[in-house]
Protein backbone atom coordinates (compact mmCIF):
# COMPACT_ATOMS: atom_id res chain seq x y z
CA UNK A 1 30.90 -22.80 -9.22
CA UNK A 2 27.13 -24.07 -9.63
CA UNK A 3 25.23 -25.81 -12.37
CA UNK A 4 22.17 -26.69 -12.89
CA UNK A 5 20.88 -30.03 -11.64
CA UNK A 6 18.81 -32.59 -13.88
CA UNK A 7 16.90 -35.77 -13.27
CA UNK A 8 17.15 -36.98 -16.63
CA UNK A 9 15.12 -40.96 -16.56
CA UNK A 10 14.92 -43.52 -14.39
CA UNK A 11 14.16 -47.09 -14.36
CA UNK A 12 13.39 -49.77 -12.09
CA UNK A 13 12.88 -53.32 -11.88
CA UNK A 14 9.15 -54.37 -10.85
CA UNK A 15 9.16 -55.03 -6.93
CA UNK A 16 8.74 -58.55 -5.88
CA UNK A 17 7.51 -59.59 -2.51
CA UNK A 18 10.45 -60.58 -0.02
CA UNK A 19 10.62 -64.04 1.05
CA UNK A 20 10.90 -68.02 -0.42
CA UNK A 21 7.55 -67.42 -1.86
CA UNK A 22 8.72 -63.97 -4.16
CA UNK A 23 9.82 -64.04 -7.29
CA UNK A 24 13.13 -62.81 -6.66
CA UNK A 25 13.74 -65.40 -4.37
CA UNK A 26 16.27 -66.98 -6.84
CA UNK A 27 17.94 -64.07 -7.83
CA UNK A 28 20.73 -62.11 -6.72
CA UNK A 29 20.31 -58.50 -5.72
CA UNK A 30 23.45 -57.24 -7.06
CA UNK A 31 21.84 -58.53 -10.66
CA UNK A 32 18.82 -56.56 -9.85
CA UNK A 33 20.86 -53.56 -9.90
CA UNK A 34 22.85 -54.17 -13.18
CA UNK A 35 19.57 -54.96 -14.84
CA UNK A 36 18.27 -51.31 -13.94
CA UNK A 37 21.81 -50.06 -15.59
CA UNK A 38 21.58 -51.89 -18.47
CA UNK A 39 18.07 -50.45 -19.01
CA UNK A 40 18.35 -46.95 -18.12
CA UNK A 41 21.17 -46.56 -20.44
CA UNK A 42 19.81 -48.23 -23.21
CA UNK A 43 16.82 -45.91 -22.72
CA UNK A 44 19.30 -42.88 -23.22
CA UNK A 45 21.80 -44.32 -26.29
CA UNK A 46 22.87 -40.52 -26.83
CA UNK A 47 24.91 -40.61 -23.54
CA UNK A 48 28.68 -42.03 -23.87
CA UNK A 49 28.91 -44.57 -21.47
CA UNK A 50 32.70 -43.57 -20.27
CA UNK A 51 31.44 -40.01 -19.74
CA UNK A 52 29.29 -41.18 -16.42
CA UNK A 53 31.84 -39.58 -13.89
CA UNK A 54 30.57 -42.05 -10.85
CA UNK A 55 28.16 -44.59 -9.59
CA UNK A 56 26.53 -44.35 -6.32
CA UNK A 57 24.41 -47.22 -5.52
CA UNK A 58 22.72 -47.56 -1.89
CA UNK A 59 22.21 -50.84 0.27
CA UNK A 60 20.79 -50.67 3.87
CA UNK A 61 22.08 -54.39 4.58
CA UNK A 62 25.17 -54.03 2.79
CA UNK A 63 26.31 -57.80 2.85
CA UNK A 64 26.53 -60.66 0.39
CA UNK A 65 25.65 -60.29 -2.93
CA UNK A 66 24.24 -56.72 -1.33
CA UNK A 67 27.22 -55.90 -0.35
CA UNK A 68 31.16 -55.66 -1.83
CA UNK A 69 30.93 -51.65 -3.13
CA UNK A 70 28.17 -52.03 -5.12
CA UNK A 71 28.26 -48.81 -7.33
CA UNK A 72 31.63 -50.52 -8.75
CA UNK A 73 30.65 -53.86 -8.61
CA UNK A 74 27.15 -53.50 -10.59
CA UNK A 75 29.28 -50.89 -13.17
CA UNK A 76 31.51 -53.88 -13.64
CA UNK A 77 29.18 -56.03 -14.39
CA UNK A 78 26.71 -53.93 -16.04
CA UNK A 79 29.53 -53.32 -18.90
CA UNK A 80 30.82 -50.23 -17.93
CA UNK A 81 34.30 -48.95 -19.04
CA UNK A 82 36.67 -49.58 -16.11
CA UNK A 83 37.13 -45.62 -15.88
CA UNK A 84 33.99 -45.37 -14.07
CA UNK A 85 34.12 -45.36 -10.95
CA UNK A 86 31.62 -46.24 -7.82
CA UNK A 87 30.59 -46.73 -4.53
CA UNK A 88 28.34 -48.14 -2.39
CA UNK A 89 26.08 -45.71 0.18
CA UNK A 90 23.82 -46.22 3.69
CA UNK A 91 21.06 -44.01 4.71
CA UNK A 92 18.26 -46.95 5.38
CA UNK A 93 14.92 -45.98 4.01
CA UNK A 94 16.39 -43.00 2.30
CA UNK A 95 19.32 -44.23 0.76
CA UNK A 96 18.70 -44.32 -2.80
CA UNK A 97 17.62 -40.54 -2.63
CA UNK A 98 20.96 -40.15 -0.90
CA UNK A 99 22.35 -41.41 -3.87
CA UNK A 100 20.98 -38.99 -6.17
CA UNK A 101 21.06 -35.76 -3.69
CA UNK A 102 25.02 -36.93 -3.51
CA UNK A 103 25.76 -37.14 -7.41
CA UNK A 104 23.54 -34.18 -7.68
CA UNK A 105 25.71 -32.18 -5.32
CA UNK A 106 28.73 -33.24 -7.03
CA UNK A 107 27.20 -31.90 -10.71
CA UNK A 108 26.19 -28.83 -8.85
CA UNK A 109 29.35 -28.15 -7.49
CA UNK A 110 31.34 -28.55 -11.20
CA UNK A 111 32.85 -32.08 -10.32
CA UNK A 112 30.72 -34.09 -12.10
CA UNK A 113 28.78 -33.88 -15.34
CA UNK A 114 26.90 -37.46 -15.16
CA UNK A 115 26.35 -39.83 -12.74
CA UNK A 116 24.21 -42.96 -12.00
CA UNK A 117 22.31 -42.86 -8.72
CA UNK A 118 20.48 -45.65 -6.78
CA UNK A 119 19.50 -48.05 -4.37
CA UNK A 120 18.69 -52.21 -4.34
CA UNK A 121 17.34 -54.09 -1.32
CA UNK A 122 16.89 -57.46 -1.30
CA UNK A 123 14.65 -57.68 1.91
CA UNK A 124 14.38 -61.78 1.46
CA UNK A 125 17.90 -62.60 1.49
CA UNK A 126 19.32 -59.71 3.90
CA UNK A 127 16.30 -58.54 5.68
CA UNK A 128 16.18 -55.24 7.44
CA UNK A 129 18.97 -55.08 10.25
CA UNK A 130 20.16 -59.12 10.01
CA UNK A 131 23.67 -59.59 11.35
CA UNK A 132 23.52 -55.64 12.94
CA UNK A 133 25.14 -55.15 16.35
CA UNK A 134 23.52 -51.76 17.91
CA UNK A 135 25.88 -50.27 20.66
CA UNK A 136 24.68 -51.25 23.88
CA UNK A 137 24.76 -47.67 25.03
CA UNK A 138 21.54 -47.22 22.89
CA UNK A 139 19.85 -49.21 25.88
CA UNK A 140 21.70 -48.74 28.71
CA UNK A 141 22.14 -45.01 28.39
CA UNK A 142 18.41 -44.56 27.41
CA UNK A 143 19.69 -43.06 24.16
CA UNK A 144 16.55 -44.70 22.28
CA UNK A 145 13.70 -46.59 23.55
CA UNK A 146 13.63 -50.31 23.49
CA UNK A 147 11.39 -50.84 20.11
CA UNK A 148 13.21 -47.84 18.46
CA UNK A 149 14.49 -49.98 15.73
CA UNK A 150 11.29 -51.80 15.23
CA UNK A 151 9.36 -49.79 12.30
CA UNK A 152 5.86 -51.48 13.36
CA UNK A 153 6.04 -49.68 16.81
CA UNK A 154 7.13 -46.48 15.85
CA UNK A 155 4.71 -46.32 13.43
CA UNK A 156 2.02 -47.48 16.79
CA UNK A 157 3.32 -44.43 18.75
CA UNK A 158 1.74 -41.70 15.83
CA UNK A 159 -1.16 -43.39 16.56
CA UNK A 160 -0.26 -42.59 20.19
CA UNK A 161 0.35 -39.28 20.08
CA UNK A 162 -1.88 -38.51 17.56
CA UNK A 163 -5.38 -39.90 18.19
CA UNK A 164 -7.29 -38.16 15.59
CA UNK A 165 -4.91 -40.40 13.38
CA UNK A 166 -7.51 -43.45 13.54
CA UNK A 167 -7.05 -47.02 12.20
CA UNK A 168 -10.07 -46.54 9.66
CA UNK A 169 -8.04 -43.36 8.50
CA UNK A 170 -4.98 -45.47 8.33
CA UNK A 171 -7.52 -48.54 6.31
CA UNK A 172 -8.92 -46.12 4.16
CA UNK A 173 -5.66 -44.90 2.86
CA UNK A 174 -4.49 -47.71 2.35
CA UNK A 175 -7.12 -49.25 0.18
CA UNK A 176 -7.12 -45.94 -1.20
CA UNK A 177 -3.41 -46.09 -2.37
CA UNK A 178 -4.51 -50.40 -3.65
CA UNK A 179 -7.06 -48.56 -5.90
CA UNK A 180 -5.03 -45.90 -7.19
CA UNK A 181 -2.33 -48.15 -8.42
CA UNK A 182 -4.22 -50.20 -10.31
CA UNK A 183 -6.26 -47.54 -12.07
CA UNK A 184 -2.61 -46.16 -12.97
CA UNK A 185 -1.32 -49.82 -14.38
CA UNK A 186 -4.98 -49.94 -15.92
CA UNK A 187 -3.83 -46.83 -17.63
CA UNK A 188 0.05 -48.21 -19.04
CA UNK A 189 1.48 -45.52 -16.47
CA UNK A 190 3.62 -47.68 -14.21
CA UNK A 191 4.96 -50.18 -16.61
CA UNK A 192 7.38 -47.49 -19.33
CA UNK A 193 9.66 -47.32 -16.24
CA UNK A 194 10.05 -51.13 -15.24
CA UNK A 195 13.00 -53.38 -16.89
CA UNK A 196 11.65 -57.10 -17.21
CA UNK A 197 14.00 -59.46 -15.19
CA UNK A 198 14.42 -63.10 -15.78
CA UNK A 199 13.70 -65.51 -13.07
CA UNK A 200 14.37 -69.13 -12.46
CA UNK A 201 12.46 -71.03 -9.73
CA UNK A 202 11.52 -74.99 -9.44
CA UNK A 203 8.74 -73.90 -11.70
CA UNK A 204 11.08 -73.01 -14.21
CA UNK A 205 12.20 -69.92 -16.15
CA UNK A 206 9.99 -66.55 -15.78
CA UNK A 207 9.82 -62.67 -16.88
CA UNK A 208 9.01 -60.11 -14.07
CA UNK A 209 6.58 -57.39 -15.79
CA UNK A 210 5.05 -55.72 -13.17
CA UNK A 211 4.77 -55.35 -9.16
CA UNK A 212 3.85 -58.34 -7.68
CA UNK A 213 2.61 -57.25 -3.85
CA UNK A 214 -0.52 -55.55 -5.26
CA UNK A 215 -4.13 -56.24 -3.78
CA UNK A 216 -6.64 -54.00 -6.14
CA UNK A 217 -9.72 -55.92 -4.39
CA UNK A 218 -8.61 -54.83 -0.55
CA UNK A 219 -11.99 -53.83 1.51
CA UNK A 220 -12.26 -51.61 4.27
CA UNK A 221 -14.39 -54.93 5.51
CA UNK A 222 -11.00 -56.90 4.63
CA UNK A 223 -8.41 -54.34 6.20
CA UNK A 224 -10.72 -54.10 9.62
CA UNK A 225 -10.09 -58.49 10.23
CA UNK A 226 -6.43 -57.91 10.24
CA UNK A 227 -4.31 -58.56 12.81
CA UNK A 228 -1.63 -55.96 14.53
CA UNK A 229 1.48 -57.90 14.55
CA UNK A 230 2.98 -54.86 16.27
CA UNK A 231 0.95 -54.50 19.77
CA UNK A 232 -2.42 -56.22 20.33
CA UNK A 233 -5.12 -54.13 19.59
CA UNK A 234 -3.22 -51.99 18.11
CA UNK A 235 -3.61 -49.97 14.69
CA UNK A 236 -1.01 -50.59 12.61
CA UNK A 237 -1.34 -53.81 10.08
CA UNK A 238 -0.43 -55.22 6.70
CA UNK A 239 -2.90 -53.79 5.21
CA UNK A 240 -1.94 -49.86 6.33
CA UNK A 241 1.81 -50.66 5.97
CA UNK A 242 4.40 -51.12 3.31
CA UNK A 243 5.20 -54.97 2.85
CA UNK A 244 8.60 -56.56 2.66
CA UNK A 245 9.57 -55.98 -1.08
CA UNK A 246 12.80 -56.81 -3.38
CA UNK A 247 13.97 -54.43 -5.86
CA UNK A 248 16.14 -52.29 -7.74
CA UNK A 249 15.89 -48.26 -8.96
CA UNK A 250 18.46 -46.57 -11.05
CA UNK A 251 18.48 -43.07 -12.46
CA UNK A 252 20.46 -40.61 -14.71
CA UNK A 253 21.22 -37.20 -12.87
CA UNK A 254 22.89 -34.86 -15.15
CA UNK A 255 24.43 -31.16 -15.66
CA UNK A 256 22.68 -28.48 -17.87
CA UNK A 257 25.92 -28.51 -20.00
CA UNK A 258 25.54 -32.09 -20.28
CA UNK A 259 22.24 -32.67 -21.38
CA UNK A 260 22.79 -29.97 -23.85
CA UNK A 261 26.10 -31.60 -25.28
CA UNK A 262 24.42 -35.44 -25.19
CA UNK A 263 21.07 -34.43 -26.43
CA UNK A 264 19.29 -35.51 -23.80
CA UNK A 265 15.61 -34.87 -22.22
CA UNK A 266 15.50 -33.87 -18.81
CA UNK A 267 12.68 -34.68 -16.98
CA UNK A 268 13.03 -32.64 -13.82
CA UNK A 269 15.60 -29.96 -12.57
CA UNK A 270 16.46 -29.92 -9.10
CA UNK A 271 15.52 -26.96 -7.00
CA UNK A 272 17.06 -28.09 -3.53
CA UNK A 273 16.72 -30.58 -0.61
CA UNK A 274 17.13 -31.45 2.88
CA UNK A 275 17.36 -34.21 5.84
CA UNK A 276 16.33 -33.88 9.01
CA UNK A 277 16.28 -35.79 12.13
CA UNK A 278 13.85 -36.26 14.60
CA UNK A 279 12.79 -39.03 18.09
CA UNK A 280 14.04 -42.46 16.37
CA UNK A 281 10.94 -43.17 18.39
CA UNK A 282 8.71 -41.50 16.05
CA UNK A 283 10.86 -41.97 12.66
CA UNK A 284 7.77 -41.48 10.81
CA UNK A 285 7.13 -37.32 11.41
CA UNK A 286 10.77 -36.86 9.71
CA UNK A 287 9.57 -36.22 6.43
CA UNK A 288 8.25 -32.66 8.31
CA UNK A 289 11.34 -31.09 9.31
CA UNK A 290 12.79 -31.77 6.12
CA UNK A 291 10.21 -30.63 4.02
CA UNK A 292 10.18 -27.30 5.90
CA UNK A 293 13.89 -27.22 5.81
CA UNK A 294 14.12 -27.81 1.88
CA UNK A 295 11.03 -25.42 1.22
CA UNK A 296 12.81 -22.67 3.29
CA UNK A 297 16.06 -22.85 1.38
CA UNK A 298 13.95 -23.05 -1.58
CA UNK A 299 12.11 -19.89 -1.13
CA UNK A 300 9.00 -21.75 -1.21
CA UNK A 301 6.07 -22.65 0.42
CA UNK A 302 3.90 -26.07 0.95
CA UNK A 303 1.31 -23.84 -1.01
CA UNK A 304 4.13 -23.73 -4.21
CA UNK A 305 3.71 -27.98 -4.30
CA UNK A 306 1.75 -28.66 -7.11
CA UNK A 307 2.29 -32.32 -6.46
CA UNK A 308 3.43 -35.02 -3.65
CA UNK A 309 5.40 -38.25 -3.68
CA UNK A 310 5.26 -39.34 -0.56
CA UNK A 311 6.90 -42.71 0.61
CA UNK A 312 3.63 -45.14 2.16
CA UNK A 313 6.21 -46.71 4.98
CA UNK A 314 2.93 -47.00 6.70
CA UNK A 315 -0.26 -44.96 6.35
CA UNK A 316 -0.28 -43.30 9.64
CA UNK A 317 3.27 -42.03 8.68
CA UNK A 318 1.76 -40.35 5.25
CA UNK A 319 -1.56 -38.72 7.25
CA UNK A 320 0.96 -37.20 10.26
CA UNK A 321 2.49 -35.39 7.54
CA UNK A 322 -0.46 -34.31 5.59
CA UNK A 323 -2.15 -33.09 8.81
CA UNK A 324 0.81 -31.06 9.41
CA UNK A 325 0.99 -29.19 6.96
CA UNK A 326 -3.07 -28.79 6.87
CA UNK A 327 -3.49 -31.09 3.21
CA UNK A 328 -6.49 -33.60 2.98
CA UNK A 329 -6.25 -37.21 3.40
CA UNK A 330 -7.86 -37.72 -0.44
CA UNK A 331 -6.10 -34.34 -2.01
CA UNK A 332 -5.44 -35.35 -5.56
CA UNK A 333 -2.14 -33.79 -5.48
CA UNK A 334 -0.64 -36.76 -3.02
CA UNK A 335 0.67 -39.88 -4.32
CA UNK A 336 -1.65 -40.01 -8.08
CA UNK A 337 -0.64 -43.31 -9.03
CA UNK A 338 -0.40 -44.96 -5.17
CA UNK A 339 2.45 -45.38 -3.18
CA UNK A 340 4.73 -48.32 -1.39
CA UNK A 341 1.65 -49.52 0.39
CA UNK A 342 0.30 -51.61 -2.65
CA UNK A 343 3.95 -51.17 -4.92
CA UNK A 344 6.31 -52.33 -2.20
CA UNK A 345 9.21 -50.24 -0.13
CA UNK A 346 12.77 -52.01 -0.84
CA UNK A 347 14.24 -49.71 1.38
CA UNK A 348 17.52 -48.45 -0.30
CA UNK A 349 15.85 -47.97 -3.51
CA UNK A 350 12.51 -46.12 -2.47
CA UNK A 351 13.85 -42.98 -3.24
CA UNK A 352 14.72 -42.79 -7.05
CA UNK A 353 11.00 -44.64 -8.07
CA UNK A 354 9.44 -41.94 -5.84
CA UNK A 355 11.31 -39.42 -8.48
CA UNK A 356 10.33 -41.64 -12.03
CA UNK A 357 6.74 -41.32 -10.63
CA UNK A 358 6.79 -37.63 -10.35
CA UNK A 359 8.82 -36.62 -13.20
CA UNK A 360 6.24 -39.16 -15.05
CA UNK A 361 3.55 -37.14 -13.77
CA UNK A 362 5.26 -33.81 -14.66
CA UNK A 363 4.78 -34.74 -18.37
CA UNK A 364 1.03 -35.11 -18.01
CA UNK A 365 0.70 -32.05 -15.69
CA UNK A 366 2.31 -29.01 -17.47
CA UNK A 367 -0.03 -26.34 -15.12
CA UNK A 368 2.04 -28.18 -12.25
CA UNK A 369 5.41 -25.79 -11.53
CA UNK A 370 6.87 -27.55 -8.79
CA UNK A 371 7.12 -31.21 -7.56
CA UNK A 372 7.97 -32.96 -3.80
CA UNK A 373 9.50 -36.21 -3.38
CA UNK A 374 9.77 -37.01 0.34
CA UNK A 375 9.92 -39.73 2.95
CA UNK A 376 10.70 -41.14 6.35
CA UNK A 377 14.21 -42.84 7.10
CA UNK A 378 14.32 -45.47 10.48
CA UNK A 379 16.59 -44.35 13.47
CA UNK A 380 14.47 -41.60 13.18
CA UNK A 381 15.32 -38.83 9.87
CA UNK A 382 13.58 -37.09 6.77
CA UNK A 383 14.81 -36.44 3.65
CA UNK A 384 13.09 -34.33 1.37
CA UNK A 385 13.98 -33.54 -2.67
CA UNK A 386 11.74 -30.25 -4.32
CA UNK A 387 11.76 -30.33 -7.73
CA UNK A 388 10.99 -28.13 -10.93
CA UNK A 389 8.90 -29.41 -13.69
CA UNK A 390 10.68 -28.33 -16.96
CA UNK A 391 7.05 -28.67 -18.84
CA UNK A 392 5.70 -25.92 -16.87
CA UNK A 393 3.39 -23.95 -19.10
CA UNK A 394 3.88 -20.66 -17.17
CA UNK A 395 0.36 -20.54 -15.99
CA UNK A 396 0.33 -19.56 -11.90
C-alpha cells in the first residue's frame, strides 16, 4: 500500500547564535522545540491534535535538556494528548530531514496519516560532539583520518582537491548568501515561518523575532582579513562557513487522505529521496551521490530542478556540488532567500527550514514543477529530498 506524501507547513524558531553571548543562552532547547509545536499547530487549527500518529524529533547531542526522547518529551509538554506517541532520532547535520523522510515513509507505507517531524540543536549548551567517545579503531585501524570529525578541515580538503574552488569563490558566496537574506527579510519572506520565543537574560525579559547571526554589510574587503581557524593559510573562515547557531524546526507531513479529511493546504508533495555516503574525509561532496541517487529513482534529471535548497555548511561545500552537476555559482535557482551561512546551521534541525523555504518559494513560483532540498551530513553522508510543487501551472 502507498499514499501520497505531503509537506503540509512548517515553522521554526529564529536561530540564535551559540554561546554565553546568544540569546538562547538562557533557554532550554527542549522548550525551543515545544515552542515550534505549539506554533505549527496553531497555524493548522483544522487538524485534531490526537490524530498526529507520532513525533519524531532529531538531536545530534542527544543529552540534557537535548536529550530524554525528545519527540515524547516536547509532545508532553507541548500539550499533546498522551496517545501520541514519539521519539527522539540521530543523523547529525541531517537529522531533522531524517525526521521527516521517516514519518513520510511511514504515511507512504499506510501506517501513519499525520506526523510531526523535526530537529533542535542547542550548539551553546551541548556543542557538536561534547561528551562523544569515537572507537579507537577509527585511528588505529586508519578507518578515518585524524581531523575526520573536524568539519573546518574537511571542508579545507575540497579546497584541496579541488583548486579551481578558490577562497574568493568561497568569499563571494558567502557575502552573496549575507545579501540575499536580507533582501528576503527586507521583503517579509523569512519572518511568516518564525514563532517568537521569550527570553530572559541579566538584561531582563526579551522576544526573539528574527535570526540573530546575520551580517548584511559583509565585504569581500571584510571576508579577505579573516583568519582560517582551520589550517594557517588556509581557505576556509567564518565568513565562508555556517556559524554555531541554536534553534528549533518543526513541520506537519501528512497523507493525501488526510489533508483531504482535515482540510488542510499542502504545500509540497513528496516525490522521493535518498542518502548517501561518501570519504568522512570529504563529508561535504555527499549531497552528490544522493542527489543522483534520489533523481534516478525519481525519473528525473538535475535539468527537471526548477529550484535548490542547499544547506551553506560552508561555501566550498555548496560550489563542489554546483560544479558537479555543471550549475553557476550565482544561478538564481540556488538558495533565493540565502542559506545557513548568514541564517545559522543548528545541525539537527537544518533540514525541515531548508523545506519551509522552498515550499515558501513554491507559492511565488507556480512555472517551477519540481523543488530540491539537499545537504551534507559529518562522518561523511548526503541526504537529498525532491519535491513537487502542488502550484505548478502546467507550463514546461
Amino acid at each position: 500500500m502507498t499514499a501520497e506524501v505531503y509537506f503540509v507547513d512548517g515553522a521554526r524558531t529564529p536561530f540564535g547564535r551559540a554561546g554565553e553571548k546568544g540569546m538562547y543562552w538562557g533557554t532550554r532547547a527542549d522548550d525551543l522545540v515545544v515552542k515550534t509545536i505549539v506554533g505549527l499547530l496553531e497555524r493548522n487549527p483544522s487538524l485534531p491534535k490526537d490524530v498526529i500518529d507520532d513525533v519524531a524529533i532529531a538531536a545530534t547531542t542527544q543529552q540534557g535538556d537535548q536529550g530524554l526522547t525528545l519527540g515524547r518529551t516536547a509532545a508532553i509538554l507541548a500539550g499533546l494528548p498522551k496517545s501520541v506517541p514519539g521519539f527522539a532520532i540521530d543523523r547529525m547535520c541531517a537529522g531533522g530531514m531524517t525526521s521527516v523522510t521517516t514519518m513520510a515513509s511511514a504515511i507512504g507505507f499506510g501506517s501513519y496519516d499525520v506526523a510531526l517531524a523535526g530537529g533542535v540543536e542547542h550548539m551553546g549548551r551541548h556543542p557538536m560532539g561534547l561528551g562523544a567517545d569515537p572507537n579507537p579503531r577509527f585511528l588505529t585501524e586508519k578507518l578515518v583520518a585524524q581531523d575526520a570529525l573536524f568539519m573546518g578541515n574537511t571542508a579545507e580538503r575540497l579546497h584541496d582537491r579541488f583548486p579551481e574552488l578558490t577562497k574568493e569563490r568561497s568569499d563571494y558566496y558567502g557575502m552573496r548568501s549575507q545579501q540575499k537574506v536580507e533582501a528576503a527579510y527586507q521583503a517579509g519572506r523569512i519572518q511568516p515561518d518564525l514563532v517568537p520565543v521569550a527570553l530572559r537574560s541579566e538584561a531582563g525579559w526579551g522576544l526573539a523575532t528574527e535570526d540573530e547571526g546575520r551580517r548584511p554589510g559583509t565585504t569581500m574587503e571584510g571576508l579577505a582579513t579573516l583568519k582560517t581557524p582551520f589550517r594557517p593559510h588556509g581557505k576556509v573562515t567564518a565568513g565562508n562557513s555556517s556559524p554555531l547557531t541554536d534553534g528549533a524546526t518543526m513541520s506537519l507531513v501528512a497523507s493525501g487522505e488526510a489533508v483531504e479529511k482535515y482540510g488542510l493546504t499542502p504545500k509540497m508533495r513528496l516525490v522521493n529521496f535518498a542518502f548517501a555516503g561518501v570519504e568522512p574525509e570529504v563529508m561535504g561532496l555527499g549531497p552528490v551521490p544522493s542527489t543522483e541517487k534520489a533523481l534516478k529513482k525519481a525519473g528525473l534529471t538535475i535539468e527537471d530542478i526548477g529550484l535548490f535548497e542547499l544547506n551553506e555548511a560552508f561555501s566550498v561545500q555548496v560550489l563542489s556540488f554546483l560544479d558537479h552537476f555543471g550549475i553557476d555559482d550565482d544561478d538564481p535557482r540556488v538558495n533565493l532567500w540565502g542559506g545557513a551561512i548568514a541564517i545559522g546551521h543548528p545541525l539537527a534541525a537544518s533540514g525541515p527550514r531548508l523545506m519551509m523555504q522552498l515550499a515558501r518559494q513554491f507559492a511565488e513560483h507556480p512555472e517551477v514543477r519540481y523543488g530540491l532540498t539537499a545537504m551534507c551530513v559529518g562522518l561523511g553522508q548526503g541526504g537529498s529530498v525532491i519535491w513537487e510543487n502542488p502550484n505548478w501551472n502546467g507550463v514546461k
